[in-house]
Protein backbone atom coordinates (compact mmCIF):
# COMPACT_ATOMS: atom_id res chain seq x y z
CA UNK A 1 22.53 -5.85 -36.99
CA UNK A 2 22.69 -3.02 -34.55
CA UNK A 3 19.06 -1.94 -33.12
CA UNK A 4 18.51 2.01 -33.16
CA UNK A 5 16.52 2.46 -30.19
CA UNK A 6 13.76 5.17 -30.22
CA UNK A 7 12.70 7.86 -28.93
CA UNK A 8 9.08 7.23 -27.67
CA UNK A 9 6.27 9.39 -28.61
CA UNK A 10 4.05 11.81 -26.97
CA UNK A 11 0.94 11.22 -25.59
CA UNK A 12 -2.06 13.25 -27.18
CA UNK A 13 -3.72 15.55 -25.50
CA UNK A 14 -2.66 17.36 -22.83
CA UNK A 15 -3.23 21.42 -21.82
CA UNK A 16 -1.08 24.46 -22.67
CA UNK A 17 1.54 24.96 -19.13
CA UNK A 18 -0.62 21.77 -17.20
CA UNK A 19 0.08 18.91 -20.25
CA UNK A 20 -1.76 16.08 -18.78
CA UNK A 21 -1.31 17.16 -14.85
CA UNK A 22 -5.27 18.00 -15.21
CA UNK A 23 -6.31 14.17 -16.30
CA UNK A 24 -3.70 12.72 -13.49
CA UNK A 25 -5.13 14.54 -10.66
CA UNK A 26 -9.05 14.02 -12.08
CA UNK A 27 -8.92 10.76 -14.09
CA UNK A 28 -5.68 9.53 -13.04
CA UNK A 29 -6.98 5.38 -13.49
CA UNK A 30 -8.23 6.38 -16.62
CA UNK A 31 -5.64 8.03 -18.23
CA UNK A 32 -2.89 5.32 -17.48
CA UNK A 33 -5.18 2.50 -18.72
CA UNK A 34 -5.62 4.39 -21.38
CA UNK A 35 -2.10 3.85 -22.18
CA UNK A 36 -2.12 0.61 -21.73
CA UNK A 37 -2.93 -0.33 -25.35
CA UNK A 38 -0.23 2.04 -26.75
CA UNK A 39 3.51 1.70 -26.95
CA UNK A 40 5.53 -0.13 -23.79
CA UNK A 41 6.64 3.27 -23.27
CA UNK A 42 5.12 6.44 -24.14
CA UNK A 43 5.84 10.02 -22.72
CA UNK A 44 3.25 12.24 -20.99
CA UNK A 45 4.15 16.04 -19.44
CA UNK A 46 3.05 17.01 -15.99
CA UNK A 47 3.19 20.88 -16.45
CA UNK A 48 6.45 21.27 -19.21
CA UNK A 49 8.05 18.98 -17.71
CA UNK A 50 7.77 15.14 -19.71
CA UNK A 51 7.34 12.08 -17.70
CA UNK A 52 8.12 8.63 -19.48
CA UNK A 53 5.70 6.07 -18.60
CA UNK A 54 6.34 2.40 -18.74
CA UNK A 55 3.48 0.24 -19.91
CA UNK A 56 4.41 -3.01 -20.07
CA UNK A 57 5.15 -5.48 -16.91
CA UNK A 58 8.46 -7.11 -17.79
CA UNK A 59 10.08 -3.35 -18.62
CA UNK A 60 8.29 -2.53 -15.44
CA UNK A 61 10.29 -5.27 -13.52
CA UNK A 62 13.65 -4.47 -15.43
CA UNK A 63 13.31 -0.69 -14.06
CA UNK A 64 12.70 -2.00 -10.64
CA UNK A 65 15.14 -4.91 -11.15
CA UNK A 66 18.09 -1.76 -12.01
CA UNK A 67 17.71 0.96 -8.60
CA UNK A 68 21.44 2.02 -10.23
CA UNK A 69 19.78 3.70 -13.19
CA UNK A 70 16.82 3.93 -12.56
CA UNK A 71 16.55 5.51 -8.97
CA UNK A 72 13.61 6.25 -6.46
CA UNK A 73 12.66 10.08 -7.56
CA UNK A 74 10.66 11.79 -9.49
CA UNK A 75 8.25 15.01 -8.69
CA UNK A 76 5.91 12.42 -7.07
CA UNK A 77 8.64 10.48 -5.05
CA UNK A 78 9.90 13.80 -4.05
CA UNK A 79 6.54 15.00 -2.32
CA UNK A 80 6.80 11.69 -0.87
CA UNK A 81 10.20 12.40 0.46
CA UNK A 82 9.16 15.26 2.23
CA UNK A 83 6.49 13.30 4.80
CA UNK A 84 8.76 10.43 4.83
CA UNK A 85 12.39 11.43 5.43
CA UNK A 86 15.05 8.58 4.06
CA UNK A 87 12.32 5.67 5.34
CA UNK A 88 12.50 2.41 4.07
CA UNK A 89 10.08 2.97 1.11
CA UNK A 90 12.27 6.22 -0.27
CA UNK A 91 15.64 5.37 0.26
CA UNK A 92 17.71 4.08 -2.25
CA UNK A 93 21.50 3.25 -2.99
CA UNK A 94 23.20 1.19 -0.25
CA UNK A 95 21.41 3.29 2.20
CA UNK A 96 18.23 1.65 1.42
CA UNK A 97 20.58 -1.94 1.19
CA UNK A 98 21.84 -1.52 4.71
CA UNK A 99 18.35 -0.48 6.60
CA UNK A 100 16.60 -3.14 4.80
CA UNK A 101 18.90 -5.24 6.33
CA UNK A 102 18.80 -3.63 9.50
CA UNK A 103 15.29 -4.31 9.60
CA UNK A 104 15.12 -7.89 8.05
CA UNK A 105 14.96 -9.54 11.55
CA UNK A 106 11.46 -7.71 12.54
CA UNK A 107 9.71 -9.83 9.64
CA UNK A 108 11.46 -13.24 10.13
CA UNK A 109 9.26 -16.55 10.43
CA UNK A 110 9.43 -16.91 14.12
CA UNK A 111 8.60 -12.78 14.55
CA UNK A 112 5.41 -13.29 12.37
CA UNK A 113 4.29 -15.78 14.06
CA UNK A 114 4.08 -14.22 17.44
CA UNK A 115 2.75 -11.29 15.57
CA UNK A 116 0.07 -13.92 14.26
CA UNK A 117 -1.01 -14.69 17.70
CA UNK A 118 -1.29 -10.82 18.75
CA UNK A 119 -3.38 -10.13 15.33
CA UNK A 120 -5.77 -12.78 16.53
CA UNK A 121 -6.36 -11.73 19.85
CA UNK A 122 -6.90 -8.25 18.76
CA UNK A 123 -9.58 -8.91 15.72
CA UNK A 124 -11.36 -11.35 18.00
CA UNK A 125 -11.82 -8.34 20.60
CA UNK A 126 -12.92 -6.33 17.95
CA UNK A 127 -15.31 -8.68 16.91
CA UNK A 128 -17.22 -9.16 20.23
CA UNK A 129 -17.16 -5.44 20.77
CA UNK A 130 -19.75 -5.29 17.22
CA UNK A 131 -23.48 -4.81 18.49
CA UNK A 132 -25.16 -7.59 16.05
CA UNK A 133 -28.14 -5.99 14.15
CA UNK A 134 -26.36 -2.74 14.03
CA UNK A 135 -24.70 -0.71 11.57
CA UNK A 136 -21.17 -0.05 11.10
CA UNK A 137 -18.88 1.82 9.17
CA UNK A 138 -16.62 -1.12 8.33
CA UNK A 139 -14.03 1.02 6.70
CA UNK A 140 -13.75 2.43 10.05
CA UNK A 141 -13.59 -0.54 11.88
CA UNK A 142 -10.94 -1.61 9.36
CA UNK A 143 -8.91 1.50 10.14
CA UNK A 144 -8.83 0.90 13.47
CA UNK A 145 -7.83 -2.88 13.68
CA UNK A 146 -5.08 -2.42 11.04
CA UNK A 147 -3.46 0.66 12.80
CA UNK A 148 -3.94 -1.64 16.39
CA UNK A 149 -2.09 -4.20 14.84
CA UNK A 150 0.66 -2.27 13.06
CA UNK A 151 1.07 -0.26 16.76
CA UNK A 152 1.25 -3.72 18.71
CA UNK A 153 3.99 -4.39 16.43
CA UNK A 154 6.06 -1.21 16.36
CA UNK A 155 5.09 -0.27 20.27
CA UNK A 156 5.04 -2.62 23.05
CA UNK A 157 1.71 -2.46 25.07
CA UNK A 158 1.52 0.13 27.56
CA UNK A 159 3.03 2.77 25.08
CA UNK A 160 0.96 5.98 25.24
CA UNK A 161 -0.47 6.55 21.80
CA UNK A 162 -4.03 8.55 20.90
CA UNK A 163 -4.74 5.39 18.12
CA UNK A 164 -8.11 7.46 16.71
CA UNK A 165 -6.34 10.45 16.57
CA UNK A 166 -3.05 8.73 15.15
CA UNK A 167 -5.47 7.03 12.65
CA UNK A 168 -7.29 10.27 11.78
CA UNK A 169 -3.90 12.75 10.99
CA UNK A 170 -2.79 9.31 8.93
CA UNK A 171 -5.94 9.70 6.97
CA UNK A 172 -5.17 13.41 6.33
CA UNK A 173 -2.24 13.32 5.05
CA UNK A 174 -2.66 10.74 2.50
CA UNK A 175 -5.64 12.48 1.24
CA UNK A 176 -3.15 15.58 1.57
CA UNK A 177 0.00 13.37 -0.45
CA UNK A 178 -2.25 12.83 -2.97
CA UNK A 179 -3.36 16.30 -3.51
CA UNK A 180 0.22 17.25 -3.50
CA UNK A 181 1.35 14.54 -6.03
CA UNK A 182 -1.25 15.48 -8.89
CA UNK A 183 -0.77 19.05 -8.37
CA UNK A 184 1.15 19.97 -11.16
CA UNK A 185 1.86 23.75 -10.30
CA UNK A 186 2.41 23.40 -7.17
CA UNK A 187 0.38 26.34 -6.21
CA UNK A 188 -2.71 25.00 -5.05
CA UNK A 189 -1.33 23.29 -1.83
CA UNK A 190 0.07 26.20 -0.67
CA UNK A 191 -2.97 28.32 -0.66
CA UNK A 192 -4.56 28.95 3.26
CA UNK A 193 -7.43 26.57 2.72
CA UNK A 194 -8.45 24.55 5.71
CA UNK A 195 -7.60 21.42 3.48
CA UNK A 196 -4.27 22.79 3.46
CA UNK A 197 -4.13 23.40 7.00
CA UNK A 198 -5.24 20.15 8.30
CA UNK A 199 -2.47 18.56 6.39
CA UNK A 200 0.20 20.32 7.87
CA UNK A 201 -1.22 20.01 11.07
CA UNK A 202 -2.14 16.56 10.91
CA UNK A 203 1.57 15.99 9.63
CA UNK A 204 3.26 17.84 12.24
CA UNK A 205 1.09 15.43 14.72
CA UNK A 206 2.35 12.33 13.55
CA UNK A 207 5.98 13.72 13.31
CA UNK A 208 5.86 15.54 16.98
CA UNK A 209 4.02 12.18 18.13
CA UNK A 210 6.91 9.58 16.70
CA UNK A 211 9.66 11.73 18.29
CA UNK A 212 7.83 11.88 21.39
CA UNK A 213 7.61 7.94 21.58
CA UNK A 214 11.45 7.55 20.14
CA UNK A 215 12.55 10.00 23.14
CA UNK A 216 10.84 7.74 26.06
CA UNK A 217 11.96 4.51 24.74
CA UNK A 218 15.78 6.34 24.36
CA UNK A 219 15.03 7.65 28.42
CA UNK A 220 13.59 4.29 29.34
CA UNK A 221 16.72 1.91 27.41
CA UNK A 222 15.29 -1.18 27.95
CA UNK A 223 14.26 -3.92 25.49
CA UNK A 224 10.23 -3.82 25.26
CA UNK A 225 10.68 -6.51 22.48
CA UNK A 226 8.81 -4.71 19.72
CA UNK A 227 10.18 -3.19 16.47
CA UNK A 228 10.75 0.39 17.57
CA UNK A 229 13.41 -1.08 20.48
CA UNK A 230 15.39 -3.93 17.99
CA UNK A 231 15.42 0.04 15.63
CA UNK A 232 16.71 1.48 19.16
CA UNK A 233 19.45 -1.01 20.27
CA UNK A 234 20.80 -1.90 16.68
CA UNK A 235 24.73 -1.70 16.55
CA UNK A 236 27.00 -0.98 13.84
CA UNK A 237 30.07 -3.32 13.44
CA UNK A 238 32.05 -0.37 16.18
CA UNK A 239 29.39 -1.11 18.39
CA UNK A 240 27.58 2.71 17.98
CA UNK A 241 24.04 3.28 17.34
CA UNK A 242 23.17 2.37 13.72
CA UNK A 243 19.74 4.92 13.58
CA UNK A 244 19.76 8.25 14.53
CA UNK A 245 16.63 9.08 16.26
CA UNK A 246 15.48 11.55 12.47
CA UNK A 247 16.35 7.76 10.62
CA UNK A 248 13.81 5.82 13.26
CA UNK A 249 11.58 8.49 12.73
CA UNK A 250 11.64 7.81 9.19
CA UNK A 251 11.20 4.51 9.10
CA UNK A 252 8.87 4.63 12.15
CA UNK A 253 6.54 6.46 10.25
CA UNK A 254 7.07 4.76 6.80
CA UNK A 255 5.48 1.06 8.63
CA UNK A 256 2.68 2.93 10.21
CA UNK A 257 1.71 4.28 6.39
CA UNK A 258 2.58 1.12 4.44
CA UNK A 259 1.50 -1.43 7.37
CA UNK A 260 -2.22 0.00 8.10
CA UNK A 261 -3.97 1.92 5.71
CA UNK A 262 -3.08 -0.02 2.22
CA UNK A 263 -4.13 -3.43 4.91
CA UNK A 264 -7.28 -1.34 6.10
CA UNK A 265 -8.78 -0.48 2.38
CA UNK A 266 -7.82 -3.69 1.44
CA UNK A 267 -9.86 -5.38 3.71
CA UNK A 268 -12.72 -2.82 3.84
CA UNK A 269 -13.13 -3.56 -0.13
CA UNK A 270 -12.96 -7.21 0.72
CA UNK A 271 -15.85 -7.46 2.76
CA UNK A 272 -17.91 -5.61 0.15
CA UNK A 273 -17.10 -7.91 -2.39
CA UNK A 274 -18.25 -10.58 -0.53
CA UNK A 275 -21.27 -9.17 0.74
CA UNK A 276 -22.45 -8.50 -3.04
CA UNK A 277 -20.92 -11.46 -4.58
CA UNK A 278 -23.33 -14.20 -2.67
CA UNK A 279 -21.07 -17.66 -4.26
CA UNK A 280 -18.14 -15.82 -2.69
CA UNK A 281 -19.95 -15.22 0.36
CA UNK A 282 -20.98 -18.85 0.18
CA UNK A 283 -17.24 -20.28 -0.60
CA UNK A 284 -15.45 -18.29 1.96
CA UNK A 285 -17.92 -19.30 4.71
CA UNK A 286 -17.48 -23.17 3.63
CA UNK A 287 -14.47 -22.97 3.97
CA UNK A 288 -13.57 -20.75 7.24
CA UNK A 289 -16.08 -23.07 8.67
CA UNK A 290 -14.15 -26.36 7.78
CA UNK A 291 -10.65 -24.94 8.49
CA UNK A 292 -11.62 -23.12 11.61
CA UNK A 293 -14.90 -24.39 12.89
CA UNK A 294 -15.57 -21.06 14.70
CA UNK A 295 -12.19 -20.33 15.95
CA UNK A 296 -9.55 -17.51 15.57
CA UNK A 297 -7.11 -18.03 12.37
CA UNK A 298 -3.68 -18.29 13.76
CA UNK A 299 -0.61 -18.29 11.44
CA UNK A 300 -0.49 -22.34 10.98
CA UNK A 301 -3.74 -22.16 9.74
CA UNK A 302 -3.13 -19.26 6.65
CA UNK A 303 -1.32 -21.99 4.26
CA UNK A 304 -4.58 -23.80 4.46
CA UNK A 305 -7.15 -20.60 3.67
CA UNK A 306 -6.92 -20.78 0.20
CA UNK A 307 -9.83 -19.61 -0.82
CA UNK A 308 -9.41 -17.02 1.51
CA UNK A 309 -5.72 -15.80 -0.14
CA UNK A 310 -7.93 -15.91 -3.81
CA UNK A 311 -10.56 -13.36 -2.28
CA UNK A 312 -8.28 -10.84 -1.25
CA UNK A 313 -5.73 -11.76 -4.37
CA UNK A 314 -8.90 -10.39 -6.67
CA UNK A 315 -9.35 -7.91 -4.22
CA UNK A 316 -5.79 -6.66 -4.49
CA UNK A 317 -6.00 -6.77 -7.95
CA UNK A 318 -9.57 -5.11 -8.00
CA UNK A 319 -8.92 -2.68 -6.00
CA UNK A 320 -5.12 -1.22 -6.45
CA UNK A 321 -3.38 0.26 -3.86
CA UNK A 322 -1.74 2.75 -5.40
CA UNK A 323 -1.73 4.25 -8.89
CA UNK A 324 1.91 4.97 -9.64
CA UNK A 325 5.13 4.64 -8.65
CA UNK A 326 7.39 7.27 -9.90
CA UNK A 327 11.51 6.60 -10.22
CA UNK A 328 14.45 8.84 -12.01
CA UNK A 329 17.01 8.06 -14.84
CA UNK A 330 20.48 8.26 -13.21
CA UNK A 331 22.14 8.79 -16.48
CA UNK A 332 21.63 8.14 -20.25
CA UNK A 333 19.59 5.11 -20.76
CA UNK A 334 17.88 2.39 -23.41
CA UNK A 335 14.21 0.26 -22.18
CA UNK A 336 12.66 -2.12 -24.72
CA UNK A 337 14.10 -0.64 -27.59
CA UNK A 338 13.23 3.15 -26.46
CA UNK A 339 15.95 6.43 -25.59
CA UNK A 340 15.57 7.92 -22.38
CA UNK A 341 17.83 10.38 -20.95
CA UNK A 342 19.52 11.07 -17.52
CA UNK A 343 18.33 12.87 -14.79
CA UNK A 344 14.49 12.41 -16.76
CA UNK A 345 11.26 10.97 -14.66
CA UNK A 346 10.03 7.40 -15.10
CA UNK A 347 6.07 6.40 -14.29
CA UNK A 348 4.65 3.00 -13.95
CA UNK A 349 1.25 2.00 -12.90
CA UNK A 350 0.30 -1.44 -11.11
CA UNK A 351 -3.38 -0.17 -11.28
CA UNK A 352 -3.42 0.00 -15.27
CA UNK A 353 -1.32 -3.30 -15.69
CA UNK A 354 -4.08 -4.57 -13.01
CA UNK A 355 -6.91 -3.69 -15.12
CA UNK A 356 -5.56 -4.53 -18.82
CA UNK A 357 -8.57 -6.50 -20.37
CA UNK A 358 -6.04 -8.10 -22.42
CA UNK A 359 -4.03 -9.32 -19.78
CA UNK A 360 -6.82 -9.90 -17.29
CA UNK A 361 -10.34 -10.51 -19.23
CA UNK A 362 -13.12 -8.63 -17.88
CA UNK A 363 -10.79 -6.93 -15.84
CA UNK A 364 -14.11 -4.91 -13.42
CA UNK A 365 -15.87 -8.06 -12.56
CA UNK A 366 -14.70 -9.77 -9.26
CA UNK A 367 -13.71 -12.97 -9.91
CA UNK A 368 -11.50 -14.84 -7.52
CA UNK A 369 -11.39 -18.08 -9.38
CA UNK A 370 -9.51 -16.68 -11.75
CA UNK A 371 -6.20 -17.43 -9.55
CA UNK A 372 -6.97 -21.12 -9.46
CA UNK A 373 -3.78 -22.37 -10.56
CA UNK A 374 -4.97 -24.20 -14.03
CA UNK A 375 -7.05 -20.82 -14.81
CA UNK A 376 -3.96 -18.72 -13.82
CA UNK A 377 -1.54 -17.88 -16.84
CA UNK A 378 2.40 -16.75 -16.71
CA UNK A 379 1.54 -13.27 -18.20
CA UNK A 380 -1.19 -12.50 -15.44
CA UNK A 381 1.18 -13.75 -12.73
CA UNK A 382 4.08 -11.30 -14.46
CA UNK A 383 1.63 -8.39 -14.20
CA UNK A 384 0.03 -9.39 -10.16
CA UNK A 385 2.67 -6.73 -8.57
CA UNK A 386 0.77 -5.34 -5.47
CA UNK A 387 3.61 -5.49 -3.01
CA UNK A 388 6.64 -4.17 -5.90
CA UNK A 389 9.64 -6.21 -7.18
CA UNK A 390 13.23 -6.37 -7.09
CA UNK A 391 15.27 -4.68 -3.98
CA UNK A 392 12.19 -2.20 -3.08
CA UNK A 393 10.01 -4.99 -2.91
CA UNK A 394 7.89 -4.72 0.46
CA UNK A 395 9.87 -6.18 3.21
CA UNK A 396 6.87 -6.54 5.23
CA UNK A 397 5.12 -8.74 2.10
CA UNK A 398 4.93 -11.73 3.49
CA UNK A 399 3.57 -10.37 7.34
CA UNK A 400 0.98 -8.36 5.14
CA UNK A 401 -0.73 -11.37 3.23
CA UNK A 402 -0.63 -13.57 7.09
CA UNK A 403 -2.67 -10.17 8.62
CA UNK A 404 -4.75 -10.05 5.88
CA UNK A 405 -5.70 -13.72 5.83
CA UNK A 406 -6.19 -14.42 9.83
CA UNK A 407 -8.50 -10.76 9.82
CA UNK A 408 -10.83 -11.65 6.94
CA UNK A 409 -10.83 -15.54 8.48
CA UNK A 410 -11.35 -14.71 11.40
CA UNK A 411 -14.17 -12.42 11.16
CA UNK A 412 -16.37 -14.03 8.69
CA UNK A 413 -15.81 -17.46 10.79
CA UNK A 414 -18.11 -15.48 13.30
CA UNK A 415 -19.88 -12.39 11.85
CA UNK A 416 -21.41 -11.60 8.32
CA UNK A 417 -21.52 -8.41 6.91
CA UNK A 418 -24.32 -7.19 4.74
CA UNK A 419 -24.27 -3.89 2.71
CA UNK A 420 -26.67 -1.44 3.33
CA UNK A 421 -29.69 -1.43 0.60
CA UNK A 422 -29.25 1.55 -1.93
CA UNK A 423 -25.37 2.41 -0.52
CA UNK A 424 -23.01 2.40 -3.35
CA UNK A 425 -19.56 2.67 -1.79
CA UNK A 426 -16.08 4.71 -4.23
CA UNK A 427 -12.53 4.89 -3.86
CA UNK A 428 -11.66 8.58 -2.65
CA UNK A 429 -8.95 10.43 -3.93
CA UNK A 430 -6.04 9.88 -2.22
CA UNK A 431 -2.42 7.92 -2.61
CA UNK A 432 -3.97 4.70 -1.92
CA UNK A 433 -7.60 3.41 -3.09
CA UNK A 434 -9.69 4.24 0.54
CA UNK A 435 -13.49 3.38 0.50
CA UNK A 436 -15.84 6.59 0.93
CA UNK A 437 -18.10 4.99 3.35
CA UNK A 438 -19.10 1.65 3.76
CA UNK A 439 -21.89 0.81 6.05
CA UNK A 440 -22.70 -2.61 6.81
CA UNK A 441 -24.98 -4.55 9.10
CA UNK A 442 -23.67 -7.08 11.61
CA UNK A 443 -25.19 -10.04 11.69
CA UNK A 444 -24.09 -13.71 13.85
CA UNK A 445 -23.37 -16.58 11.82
């Protein structure tokens, strides 16, 4: 018997000329978990324009799984397009197959673990530079030790880079992408507000700074051993350059983005988990204290953090980086039983699958236990997607979760943080899920 597939129904609600665009740039968490109890796929408008949004993981995977229909677009992955070029994270096709393959090498074994080593060094200075019994803005701190350690990696030492004012125009601008993704109209960007004009200055900073660097490493030609030169001295098969300087720009640009801020909030949210979850407090310290009995983490040591990798698992989970991903029908097309045309926009959320109390009970409380491996269940690991699937997966996956576990190790092996009575830190608006503030007190362990 032959299944009819269906077309899948409209969302209620919605505005005359701004459908749902109002709820997505105001409630954006709250609208797609909304829809997580509906149909797998269900169809929302942003303005007139209808956006099909996939609810369910497996279909999730399947569209990521299938970059030949269903491509990287969209009105969201558009805006994105226009901060960052053909990077890694936008390109598609074989394109995206022969840069991510271009780039593999950077994020081998051996090249993470001498990144390991220059992670450790760097959070251990960062550490002794903390006045104990003072207060700190840890989710400035965070910022800071994420974007040194995605610069060590990307620019040898000695390269001449303003890192707080690097870190400050990154800030801006995804507070600025985000503005520009919910905003429906696309009107309210362009208006001469000072919001809007610290976005495009902050983004022509970043771009004027990154061409800057690429044109004194291209002057210089020598092999400084860090990602931007293996980007410089790659060869095609006819032994010509296989970037142009506009493609290492791109993807220059694209690791600074993915490889600091989404590591940065991360870890920021982290610590204030811990600090207001005492038993977590209590198990992490046990056991950075029996693994490394005061010491730096270094990368032989992550495999045996395990309680660690659960705290910041929870915390990814918690905490979403990201609440959509946006991709476009390349022609004609069926998904779990459901019609959806060519050339149409697809939307899938990690943040609603994330926070499904039927996949993941009591999905607001922190609870890291619940990835102990006889608690864990095969739909909960199916939905855990932080870092993508498929060929858009995160090349730099595997180098995230090693930073992530030698920082947090490493710190709380010598300092604990303790949240400020009264303080109450939120996500901000932006493309990723940034603390507000977070002040903390530094104390010695």
């Amino acid at each position: 018997m032959t299944t009819i597939a269906r077309q899948p129904a409209l969302t209620p609600g919605g505005m005359p000329l701004l459908g749902h665009g109002l709820d997505m740039k105001r409630r954006p968490g709250d609208l797609l978990l909304s829809l997580q109890s509906g149909d797998p796929v269900t169809v929302i408008r942003l303005g007139r324009r209808p956006m099909y949004v996939i609810n369910d993981a497996d279909l999730m995977r399947q569209v990521m799984r299938a970059p030949d229909i269903f491509a990287r677009g969209g009105p969201i992955t558009e805006r994105f397009r226009v901060m960052f070029g053909n990077g890694l994270g936008i390109s598609d096709g074989e394109f995206h197959r022969r840069q991510r393959r271009l780039l593999q090498p950077a994020f081998h074994r051996s090249r993470i673990i001498h990144y390991s080593s220059l992670i450790s060094a760097l959070v251990v200075q960062k550490v002794e530079e903390w006045p104990v019994g003072e207060t700190l803005q840890v989710e400035r701190e965070m910022d800071e030790l994420a974007l040194a350690n995605v610069t060590q990696v990307i620019f040898a030492p000695g390269t001449s880079l303003d890192q707080r004012r690097f870190m400050d125009a990154t800030g801006v601008v995804l507070g600025g992408l985000f503005r520009r993704m919910t905003d429906t109209t696309g009107l309210l960007t362009k208006l001469p507000t000072q919001a809007n004009r610290r976005y495009r200055e902050s983004e022509e900073y970043l771009r004027r700074t990154i061409h800057e660097t690429i044109r004194e490493y291209r002057a210089s030609g020598e092999d400084r051993g860090d990602l931007l030169s293996m980007m410089l001295l790659a060869r095609d098969d006819d032994g010509g350059s296989s970037m142009s300087d506009q493609q290492i720009h791109d993807e220059v640009l694209t690791f600074f983005i993915a490889g600091s801020n989404t590591i940065s909030n991360t870890l920021a949210w982290a610590f204030h988990e811990i600090a207001t979850h005492p038993e977590v407090e209590r198990q992490l310290h046990e056991e950075v204290d029996r693994v490394l009995a005061g010491r730096a983490a270094e990368f032989d040591d992550v495999a045996r953090l395990e309680y660690t990798r659960r705290v910041l698992t929870e915390t990814l989970r918690l905490r979403t980086q990201g609440f959509f991903q946006t991709r476009t029908t390349t022609r004609d097309t069926e998904l779990g039983g459901y019609r959806i045309p060519g050339g149409e926009a697809i939307l899938y959320s990690f943040y609603a699958l994330m926070h499904n109390p039927e996949i993941f009970a009591e999905p607001e409380t922190f609870d890291a236990d619940r990835w102990l491996p006889d608690r864990l269940t095969a739909v909960q690991r199916n939905a855990f997607m932080p870092f993508g699937a498929g060929v858009h997966g995160c090349i730099g996956e595997t180098f995230s979760w090693t930073e992530l576990i030698i920082v947090l190790a490493t710190i709380a092996a010598r300092r604990r943080l303790v949240s400020v009575p009264g303080h109450q830190p939120r996500p901000k608006p932006a493309v990723t899920m940034p603390v507000d503030s977070l002040p903390m007190t530094v104390h010695r362990r």
